[in-house]
C-alpha atoms as a PDB file:
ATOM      1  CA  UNK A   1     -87.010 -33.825  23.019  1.00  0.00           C
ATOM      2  CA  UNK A   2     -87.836 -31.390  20.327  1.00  0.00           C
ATOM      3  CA  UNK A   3     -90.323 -31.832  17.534  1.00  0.00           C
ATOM      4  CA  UNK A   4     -88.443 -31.313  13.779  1.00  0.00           C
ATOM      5  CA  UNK A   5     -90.379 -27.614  13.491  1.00  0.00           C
ATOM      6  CA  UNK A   6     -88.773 -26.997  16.781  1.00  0.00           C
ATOM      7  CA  UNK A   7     -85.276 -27.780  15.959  1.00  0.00           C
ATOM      8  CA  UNK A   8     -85.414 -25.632  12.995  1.00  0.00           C
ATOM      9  CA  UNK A   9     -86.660 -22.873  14.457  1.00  0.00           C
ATOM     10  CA  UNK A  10     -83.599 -22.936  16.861  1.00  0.00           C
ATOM     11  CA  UNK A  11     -81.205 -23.002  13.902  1.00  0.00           C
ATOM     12  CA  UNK A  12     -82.700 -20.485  11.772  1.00  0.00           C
ATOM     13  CA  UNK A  13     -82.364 -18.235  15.747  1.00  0.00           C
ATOM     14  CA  UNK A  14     -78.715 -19.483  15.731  1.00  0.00           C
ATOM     15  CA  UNK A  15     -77.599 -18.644  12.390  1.00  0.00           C
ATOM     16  CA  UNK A  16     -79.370 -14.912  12.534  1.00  0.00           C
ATOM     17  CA  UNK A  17     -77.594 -14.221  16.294  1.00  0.00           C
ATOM     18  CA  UNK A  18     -74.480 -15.645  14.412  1.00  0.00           C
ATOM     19  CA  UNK A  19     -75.089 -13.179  11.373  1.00  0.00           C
ATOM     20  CA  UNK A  20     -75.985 -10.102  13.675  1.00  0.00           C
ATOM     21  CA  UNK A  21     -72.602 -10.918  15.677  1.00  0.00           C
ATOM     22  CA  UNK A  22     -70.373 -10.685  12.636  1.00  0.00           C
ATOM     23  CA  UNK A  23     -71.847  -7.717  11.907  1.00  0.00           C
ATOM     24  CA  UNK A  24     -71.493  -5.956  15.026  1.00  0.00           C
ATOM     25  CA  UNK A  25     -67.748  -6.920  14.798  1.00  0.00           C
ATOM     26  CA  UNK A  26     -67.490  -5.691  11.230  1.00  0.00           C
ATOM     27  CA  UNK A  27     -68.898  -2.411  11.926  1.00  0.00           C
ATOM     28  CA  UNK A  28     -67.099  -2.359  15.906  1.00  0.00           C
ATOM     29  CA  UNK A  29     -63.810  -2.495  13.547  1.00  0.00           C
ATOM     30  CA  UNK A  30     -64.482   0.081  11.121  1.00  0.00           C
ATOM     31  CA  UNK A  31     -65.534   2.939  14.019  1.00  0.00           C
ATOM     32  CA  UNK A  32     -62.052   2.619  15.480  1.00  0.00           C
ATOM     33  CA  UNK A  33     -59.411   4.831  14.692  1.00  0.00           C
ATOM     34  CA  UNK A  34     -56.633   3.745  12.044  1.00  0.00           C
ATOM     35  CA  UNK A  35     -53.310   3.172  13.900  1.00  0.00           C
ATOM     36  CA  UNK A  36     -50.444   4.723  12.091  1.00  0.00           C
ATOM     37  CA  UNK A  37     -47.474   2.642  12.120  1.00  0.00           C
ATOM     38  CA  UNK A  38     -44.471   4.165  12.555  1.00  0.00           C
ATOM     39  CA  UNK A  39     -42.230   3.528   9.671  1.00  0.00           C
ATOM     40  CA  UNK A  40     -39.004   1.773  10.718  1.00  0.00           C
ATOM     41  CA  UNK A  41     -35.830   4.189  10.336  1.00  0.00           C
ATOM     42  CA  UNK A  42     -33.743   3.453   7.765  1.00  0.00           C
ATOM     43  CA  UNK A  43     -29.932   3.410   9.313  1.00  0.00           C
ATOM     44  CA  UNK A  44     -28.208   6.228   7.908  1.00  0.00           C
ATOM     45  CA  UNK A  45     -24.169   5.338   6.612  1.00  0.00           C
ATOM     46  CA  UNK A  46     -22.163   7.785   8.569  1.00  0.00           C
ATOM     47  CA  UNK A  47     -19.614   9.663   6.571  1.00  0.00           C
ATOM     48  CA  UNK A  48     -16.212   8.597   5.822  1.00  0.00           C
ATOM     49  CA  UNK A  49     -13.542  10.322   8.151  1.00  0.00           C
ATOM     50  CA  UNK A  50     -11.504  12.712   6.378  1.00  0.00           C
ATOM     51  CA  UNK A  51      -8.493  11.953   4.892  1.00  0.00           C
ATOM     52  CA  UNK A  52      -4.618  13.879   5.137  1.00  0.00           C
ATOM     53  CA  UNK A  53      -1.141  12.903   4.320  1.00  0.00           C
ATOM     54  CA  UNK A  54       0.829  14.486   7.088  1.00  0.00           C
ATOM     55  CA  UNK A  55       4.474  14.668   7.646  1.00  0.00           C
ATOM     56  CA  UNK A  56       7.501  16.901   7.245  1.00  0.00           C
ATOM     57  CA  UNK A  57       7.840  19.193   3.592  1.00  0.00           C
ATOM     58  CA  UNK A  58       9.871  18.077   1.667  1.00  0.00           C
ATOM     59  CA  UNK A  59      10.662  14.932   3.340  1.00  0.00           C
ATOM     60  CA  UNK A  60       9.737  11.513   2.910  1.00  0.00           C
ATOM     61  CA  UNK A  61       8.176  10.918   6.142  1.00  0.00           C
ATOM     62  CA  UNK A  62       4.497  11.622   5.434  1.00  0.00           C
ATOM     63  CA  UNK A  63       1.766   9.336   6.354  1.00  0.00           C
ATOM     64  CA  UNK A  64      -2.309   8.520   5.448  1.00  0.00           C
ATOM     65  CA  UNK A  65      -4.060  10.047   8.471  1.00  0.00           C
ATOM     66  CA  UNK A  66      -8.031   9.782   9.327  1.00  0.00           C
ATOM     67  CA  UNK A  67      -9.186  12.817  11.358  1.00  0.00           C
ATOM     68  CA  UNK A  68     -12.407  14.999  11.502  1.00  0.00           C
ATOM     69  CA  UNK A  69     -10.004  17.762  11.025  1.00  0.00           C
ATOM     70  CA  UNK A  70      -6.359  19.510   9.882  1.00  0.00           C
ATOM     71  CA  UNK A  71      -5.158  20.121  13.829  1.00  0.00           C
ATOM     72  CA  UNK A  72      -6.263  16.617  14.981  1.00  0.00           C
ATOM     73  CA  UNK A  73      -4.933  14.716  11.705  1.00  0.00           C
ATOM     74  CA  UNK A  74      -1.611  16.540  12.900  1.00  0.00           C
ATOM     75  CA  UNK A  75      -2.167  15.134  16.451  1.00  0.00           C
ATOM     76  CA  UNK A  76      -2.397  11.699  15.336  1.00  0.00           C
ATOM     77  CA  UNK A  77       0.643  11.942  13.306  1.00  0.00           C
ATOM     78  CA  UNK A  78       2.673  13.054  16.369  1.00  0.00           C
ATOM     79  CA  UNK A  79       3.108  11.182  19.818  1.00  0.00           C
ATOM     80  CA  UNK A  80       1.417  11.947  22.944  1.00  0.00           C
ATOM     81  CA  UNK A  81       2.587  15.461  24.496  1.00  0.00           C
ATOM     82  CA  UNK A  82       4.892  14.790  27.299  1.00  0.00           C
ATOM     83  CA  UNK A  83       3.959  19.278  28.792  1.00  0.00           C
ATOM     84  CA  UNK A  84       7.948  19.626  29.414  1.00  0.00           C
ATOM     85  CA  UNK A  85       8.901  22.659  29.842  1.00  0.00           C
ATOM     86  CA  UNK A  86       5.232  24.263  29.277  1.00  0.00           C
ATOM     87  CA  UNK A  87       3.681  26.860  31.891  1.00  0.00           C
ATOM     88  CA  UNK A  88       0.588  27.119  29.789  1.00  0.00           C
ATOM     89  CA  UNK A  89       0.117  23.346  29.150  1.00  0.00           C
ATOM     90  CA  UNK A  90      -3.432  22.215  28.779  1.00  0.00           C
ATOM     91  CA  UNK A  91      -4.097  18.648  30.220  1.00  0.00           C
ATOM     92  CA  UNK A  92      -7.569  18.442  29.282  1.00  0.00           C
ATOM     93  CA  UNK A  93      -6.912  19.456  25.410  1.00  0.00           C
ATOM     94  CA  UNK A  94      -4.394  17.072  25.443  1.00  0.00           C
ATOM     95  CA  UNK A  95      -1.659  19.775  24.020  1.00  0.00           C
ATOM     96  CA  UNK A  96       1.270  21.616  25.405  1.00  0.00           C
ATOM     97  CA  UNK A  97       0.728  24.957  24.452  1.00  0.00           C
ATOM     98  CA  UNK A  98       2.501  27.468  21.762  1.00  0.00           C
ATOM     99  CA  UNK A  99       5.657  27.196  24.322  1.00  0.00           C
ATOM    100  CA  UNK A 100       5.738  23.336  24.664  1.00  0.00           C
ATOM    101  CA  UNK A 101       9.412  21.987  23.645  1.00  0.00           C
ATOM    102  CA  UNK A 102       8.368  18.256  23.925  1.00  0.00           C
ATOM    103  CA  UNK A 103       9.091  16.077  21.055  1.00  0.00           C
ATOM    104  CA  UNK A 104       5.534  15.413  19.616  1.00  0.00           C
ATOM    105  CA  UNK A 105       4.662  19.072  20.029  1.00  0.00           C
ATOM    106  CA  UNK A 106       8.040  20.818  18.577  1.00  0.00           C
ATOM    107  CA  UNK A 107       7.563  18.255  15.371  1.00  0.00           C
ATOM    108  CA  UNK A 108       3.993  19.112  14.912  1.00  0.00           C
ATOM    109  CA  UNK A 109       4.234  22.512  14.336  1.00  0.00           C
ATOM    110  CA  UNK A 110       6.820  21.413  11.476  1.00  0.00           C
ATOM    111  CA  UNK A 111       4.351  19.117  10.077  1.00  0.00           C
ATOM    112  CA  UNK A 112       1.837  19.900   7.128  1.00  0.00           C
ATOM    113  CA  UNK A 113      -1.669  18.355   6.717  1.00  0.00           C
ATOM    114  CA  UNK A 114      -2.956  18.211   2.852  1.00  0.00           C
ATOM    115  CA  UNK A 115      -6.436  17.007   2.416  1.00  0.00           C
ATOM    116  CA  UNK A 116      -7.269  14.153   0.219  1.00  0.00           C
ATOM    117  CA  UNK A 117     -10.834  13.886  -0.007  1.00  0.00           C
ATOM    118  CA  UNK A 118     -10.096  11.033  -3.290  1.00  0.00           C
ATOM    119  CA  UNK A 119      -9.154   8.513  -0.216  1.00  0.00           C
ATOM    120  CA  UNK A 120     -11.969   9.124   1.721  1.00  0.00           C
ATOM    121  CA  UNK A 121     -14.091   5.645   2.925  1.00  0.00           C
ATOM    122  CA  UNK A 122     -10.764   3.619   1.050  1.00  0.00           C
ATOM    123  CA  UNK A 123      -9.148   0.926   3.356  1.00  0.00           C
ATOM    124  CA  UNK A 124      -5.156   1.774   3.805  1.00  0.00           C
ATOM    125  CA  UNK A 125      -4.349  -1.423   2.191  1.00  0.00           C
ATOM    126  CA  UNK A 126      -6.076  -0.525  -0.891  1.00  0.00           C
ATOM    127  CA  UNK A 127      -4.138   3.046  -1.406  1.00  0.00           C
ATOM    128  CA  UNK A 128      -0.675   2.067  -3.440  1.00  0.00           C
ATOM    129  CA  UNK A 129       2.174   4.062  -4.220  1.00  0.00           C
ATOM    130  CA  UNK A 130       0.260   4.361  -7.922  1.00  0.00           C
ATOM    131  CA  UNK A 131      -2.752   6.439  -6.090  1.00  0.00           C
ATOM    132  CA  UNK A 132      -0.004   8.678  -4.454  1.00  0.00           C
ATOM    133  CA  UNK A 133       1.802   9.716  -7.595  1.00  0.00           C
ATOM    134  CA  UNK A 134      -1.767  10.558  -8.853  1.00  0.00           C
ATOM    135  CA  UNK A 135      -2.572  13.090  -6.375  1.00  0.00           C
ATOM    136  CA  UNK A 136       0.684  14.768  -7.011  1.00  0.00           C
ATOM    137  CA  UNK A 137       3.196  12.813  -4.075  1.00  0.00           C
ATOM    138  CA  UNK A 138       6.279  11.093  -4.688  1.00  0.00           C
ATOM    139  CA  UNK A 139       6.410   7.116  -4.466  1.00  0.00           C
ATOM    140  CA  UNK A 140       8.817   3.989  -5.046  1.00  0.00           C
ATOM    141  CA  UNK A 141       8.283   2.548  -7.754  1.00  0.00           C
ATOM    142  CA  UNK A 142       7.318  -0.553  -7.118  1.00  0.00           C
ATOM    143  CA  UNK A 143       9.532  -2.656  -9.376  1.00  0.00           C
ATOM    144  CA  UNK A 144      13.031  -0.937  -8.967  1.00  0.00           C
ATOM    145  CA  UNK A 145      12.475   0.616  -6.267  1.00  0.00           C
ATOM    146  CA  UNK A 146      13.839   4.053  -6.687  1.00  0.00           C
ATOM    147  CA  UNK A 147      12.294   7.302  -6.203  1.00  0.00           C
ATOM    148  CA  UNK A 148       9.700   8.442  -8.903  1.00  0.00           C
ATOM    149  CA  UNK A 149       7.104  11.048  -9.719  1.00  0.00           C
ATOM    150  CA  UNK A 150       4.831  12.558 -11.755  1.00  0.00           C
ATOM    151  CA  UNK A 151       7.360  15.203 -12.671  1.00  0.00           C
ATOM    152  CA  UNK A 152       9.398  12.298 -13.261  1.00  0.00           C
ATOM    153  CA  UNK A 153       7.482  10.723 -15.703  1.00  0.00           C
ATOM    154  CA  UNK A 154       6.474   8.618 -12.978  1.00  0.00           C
ATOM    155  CA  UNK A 155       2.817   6.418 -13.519  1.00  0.00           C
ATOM    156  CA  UNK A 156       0.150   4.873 -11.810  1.00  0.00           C
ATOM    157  CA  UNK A 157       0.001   1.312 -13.401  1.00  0.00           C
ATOM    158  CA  UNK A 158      -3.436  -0.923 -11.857  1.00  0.00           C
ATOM    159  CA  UNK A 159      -2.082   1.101  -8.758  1.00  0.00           C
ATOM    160  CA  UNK A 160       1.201   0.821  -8.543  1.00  0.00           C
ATOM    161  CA  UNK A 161       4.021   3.221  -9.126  1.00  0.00           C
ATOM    162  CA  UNK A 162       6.062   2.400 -12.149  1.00  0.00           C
ATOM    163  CA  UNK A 163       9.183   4.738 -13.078  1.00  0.00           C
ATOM    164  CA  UNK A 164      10.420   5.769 -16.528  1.00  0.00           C
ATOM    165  CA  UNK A 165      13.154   3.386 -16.655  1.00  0.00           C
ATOM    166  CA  UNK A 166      10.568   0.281 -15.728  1.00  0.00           C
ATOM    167  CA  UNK A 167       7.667   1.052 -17.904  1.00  0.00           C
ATOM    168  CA  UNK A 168       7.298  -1.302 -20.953  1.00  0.00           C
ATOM    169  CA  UNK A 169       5.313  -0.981 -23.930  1.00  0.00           C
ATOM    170  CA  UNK A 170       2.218  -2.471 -22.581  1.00  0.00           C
ATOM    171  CA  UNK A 171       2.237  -0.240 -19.634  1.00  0.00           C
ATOM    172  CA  UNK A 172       2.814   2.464 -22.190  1.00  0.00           C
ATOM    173  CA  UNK A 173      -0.697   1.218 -24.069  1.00  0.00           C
ATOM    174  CA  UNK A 174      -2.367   1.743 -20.512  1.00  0.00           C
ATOM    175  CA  UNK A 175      -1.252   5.053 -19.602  1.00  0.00           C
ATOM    176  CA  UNK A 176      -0.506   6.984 -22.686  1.00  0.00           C
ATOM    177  CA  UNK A 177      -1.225   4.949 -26.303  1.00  0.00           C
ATOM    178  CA  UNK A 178      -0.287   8.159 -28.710  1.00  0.00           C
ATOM    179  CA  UNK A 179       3.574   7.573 -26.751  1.00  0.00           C
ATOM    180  CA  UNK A 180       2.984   3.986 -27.076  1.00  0.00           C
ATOM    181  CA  UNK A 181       2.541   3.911 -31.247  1.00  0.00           C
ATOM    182  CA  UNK A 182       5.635   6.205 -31.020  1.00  0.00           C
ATOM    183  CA  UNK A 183       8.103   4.443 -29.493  1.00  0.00           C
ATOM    184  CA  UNK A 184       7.278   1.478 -31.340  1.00  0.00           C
ATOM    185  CA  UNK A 185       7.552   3.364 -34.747  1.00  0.00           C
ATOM    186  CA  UNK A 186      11.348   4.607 -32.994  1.00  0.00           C
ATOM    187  CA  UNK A 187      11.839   0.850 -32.428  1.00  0.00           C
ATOM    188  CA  UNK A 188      11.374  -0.115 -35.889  1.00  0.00           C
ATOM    189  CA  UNK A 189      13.045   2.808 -37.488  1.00  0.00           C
ATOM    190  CA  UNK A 190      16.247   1.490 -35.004  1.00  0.00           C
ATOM    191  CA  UNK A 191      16.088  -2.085 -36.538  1.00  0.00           C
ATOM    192  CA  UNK A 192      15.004  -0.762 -39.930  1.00  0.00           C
ATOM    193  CA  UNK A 193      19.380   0.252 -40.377  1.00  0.00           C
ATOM    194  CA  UNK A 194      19.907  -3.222 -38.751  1.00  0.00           C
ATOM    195  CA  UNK A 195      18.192  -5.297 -41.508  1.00  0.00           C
ATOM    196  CA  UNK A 196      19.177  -3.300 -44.576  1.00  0.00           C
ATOM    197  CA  UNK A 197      23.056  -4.124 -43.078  1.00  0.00           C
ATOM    198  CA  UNK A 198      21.906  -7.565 -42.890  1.00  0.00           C
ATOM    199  CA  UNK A 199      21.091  -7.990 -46.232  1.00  0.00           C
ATOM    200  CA  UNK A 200      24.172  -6.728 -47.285  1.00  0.00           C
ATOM    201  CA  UNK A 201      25.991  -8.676 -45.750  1.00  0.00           C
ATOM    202  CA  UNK A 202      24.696 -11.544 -46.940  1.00  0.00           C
ATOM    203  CA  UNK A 203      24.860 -10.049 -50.717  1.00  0.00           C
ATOM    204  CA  UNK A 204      28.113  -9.863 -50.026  1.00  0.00           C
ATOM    205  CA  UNK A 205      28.858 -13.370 -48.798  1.00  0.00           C
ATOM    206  CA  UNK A 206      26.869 -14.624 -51.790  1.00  0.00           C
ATOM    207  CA  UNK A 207      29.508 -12.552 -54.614  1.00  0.00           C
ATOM    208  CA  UNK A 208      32.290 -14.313 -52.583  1.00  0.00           C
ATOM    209  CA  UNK A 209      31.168 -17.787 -53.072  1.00  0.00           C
ATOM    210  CA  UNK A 210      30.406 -16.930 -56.607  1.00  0.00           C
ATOM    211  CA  UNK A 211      33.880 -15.838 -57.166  1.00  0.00           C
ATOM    212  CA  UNK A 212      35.652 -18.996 -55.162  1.00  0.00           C
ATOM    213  CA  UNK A 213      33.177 -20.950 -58.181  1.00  0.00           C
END
């Protein structure tokens, strides 16, 4: 059994082999070598395919086509090559060559491809016949349903296509407010005759109930 001096002596021992232990470690940690960590990649968005209307000039066939580029947006457009009627056909390209007479081929090389880079990353069901007028393409207007354009006096109204005949005075405020203030000063210079004739007729029917007096 150990005296009181003894048992302090072992603590004070205990507490400096404790102290020179957590100061090995200290110093053990700062000798070794800083490990870089590697910075997690940030995903990169990949790009928005391309965007064409493709179809027939002058015809109302043309359609919203994604493809890296002009030659493949016009592939999409067609069907699958059927290589009738081609020597030169090329399986593994997946055309039939200048001489191909197939359907999809003979209608491709009538088709044109226009870029439309303002559609790019939009969702099909978000691009209305308003966008198409606005990018220079005919449309339906989408509350008579008749042909309209630009050219036509055609406009894009919250993105749909709105012709002449259909456009009120509030769409008027939206897409043109100096034709707006004049068609309502053309309205009231119309009922302006209207009420003056009014008035005189009622003049009138006043001097004839004066006269039955």
């Amino acid at each position: 059994m150990l005296t009181p001096s003894e048992t302090r002596a072992r603590e004070a021992t205990i507490s400096r082999r404790a102290l020179l232990l957590g100061t090995s470690a200290v110093a053990v940690a700062a000798a070794l070598p800083a490990v870089q960590v590697a910075p997690v990649a940030a995903k990169v968005a990949k790009p928005p395919m391309p965007t064409w209307i493709v179809g027939t000039p002058g015809e109302w066939d043309h359609e919203v086509i994604r493809a890296a580029t002009r030659e493949a947006a016009v592939r999409l457009r067609c069907e699958e090559c059927e290589f009738e009627g081609s020597p030169d056909a090329d399986p593994a390209s997946g055309e039939g060559g200048p001489e191909c007479e197939c359907e999809a081929c003979y209608e491709s090389r009538g088709f044109e491809a226009t870029r439309v880079p303002e559609w790019d990353g939009r969702s099909a069901d978000s691009i209305g016949g308003g966008d198409w007028l606005v990018v220079g393409r005919e449309a339906l207007c989408d509350r008579c349903g008749y042909e309209t354009s630009a050219d036509a006096c055609g406009h894009n109204v919250g993105g749909k296509a709105v012709c002449e005949d259909c456009l009120t005075l509030a769409d008027w405020d939206i897409v043109d407010p100096e034709r707006a203030a004049e068609l309502r000063a053309e309205q009231e210079d119309e009922s302006l005759p209207a009420s003056l004739e009014s008035q005189k007729e009622g003049a009138a029917d006043s001097a004839s109930v004066k006269e039955r007096a």
